[in-house]
C-alpha atoms as a PDB file:
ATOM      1  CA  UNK A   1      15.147 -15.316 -27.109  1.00  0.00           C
ATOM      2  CA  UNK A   2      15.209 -11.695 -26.260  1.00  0.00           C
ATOM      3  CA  UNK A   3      11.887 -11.070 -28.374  1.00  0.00           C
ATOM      4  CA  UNK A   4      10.630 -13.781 -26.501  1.00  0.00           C
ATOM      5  CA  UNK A   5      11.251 -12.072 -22.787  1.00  0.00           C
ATOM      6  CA  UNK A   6      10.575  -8.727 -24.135  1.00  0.00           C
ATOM      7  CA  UNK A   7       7.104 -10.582 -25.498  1.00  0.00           C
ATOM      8  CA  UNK A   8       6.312 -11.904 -21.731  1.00  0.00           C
ATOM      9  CA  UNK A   9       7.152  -8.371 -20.078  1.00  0.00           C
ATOM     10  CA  UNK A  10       4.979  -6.796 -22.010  1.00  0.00           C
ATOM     11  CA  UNK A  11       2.029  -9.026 -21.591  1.00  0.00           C
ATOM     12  CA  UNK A  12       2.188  -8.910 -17.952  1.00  0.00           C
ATOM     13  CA  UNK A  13       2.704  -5.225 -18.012  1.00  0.00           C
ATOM     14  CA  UNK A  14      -0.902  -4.813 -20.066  1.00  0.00           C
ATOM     15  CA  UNK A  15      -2.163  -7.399 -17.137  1.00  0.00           C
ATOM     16  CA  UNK A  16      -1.214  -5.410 -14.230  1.00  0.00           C
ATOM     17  CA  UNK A  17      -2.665  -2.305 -16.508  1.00  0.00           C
ATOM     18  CA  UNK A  18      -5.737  -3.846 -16.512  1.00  0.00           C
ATOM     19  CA  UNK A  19      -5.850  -5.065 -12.734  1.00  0.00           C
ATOM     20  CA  UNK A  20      -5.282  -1.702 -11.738  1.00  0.00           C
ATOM     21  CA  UNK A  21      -7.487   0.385 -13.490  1.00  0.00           C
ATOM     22  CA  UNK A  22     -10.489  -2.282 -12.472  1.00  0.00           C
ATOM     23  CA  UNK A  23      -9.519  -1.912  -9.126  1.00  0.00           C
ATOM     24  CA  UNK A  24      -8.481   1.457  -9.205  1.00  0.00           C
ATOM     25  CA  UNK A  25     -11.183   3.374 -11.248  1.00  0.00           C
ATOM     26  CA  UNK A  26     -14.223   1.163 -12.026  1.00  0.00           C
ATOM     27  CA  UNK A  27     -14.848  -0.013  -8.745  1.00  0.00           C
ATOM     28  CA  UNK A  28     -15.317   4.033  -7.718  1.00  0.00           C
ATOM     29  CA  UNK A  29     -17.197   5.048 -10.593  1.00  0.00           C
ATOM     30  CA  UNK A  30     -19.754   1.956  -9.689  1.00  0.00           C
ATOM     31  CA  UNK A  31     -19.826   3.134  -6.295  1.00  0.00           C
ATOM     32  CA  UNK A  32     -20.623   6.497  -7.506  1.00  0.00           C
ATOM     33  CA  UNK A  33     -23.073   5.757  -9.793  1.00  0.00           C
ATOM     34  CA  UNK A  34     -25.165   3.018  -7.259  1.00  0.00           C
ATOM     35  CA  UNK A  35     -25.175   6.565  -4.830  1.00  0.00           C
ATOM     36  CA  UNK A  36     -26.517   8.233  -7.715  1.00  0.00           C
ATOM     37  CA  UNK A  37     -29.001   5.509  -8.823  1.00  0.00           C
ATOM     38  CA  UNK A  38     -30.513   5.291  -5.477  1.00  0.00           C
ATOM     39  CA  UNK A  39     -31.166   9.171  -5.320  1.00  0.00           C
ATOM     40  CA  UNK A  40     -32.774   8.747  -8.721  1.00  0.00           C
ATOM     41  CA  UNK A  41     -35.038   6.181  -6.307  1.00  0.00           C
ATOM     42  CA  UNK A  42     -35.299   8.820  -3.480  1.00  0.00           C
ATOM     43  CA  UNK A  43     -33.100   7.878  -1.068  1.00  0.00           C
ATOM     44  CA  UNK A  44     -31.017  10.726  -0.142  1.00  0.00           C
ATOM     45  CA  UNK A  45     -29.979   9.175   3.228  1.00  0.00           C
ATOM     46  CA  UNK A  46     -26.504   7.659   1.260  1.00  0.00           C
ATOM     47  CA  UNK A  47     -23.480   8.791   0.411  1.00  0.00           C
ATOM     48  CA  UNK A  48     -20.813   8.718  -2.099  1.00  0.00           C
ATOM     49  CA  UNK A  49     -18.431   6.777  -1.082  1.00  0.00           C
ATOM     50  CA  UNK A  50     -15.669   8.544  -3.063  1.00  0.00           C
ATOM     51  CA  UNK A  51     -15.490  11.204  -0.230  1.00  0.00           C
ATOM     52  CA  UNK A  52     -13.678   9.135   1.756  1.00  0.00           C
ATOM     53  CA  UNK A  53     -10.324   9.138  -0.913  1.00  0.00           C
ATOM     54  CA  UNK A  54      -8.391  11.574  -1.139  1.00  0.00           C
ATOM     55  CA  UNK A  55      -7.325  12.808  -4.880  1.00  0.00           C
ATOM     56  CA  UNK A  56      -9.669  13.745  -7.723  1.00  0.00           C
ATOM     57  CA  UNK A  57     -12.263  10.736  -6.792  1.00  0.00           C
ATOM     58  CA  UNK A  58     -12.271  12.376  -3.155  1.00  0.00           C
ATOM     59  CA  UNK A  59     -12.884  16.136  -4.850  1.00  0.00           C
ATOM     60  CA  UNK A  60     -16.215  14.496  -6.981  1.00  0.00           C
ATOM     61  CA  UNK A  61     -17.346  12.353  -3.981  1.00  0.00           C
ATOM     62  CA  UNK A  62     -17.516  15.384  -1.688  1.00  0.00           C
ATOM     63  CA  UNK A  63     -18.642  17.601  -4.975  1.00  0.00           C
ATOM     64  CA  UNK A  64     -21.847  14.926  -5.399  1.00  0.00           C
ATOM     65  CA  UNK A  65     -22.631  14.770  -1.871  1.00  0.00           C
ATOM     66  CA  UNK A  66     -22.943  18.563  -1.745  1.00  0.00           C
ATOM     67  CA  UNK A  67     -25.268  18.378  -4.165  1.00  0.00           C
ATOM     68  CA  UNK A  68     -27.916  16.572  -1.940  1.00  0.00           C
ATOM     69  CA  UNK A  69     -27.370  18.486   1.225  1.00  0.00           C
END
């Protein structure tokens, strides 16, 4: 029985794991690299929207935008 629980916990803990880091991570990084993409097209008139959070993804959203300007 206690295998079984133990079992359960752990599965939900590798679903929240991987919740989190889609929501957390890859949604940025696909936001950065649309910005990117549509530079690559010539329009420098957007953004990263990165710059906006605060942390490390803030740091390489402002980083990237500096990089047009």
């Amino acid at each position: 029985m206690t295998w079984l629980v133990l079992g359960f916990v752990a599965i939900g803990v590798l679903g929240m794991t991987l919740f989190y880091r889609e929501r957390l991570i890859v949604r940025r990084l696909r936001g950065l690299v649309d910005t990117t993409r549509r530079w690559a097209a010539g329009d420098f008139s957007v953004r990263s929207p990165l710059a906006y959070h605060g942390g490390e993804f803030g740091r390489l959203g402002l980083a990237v935008n500096d990089m047009v300007e």
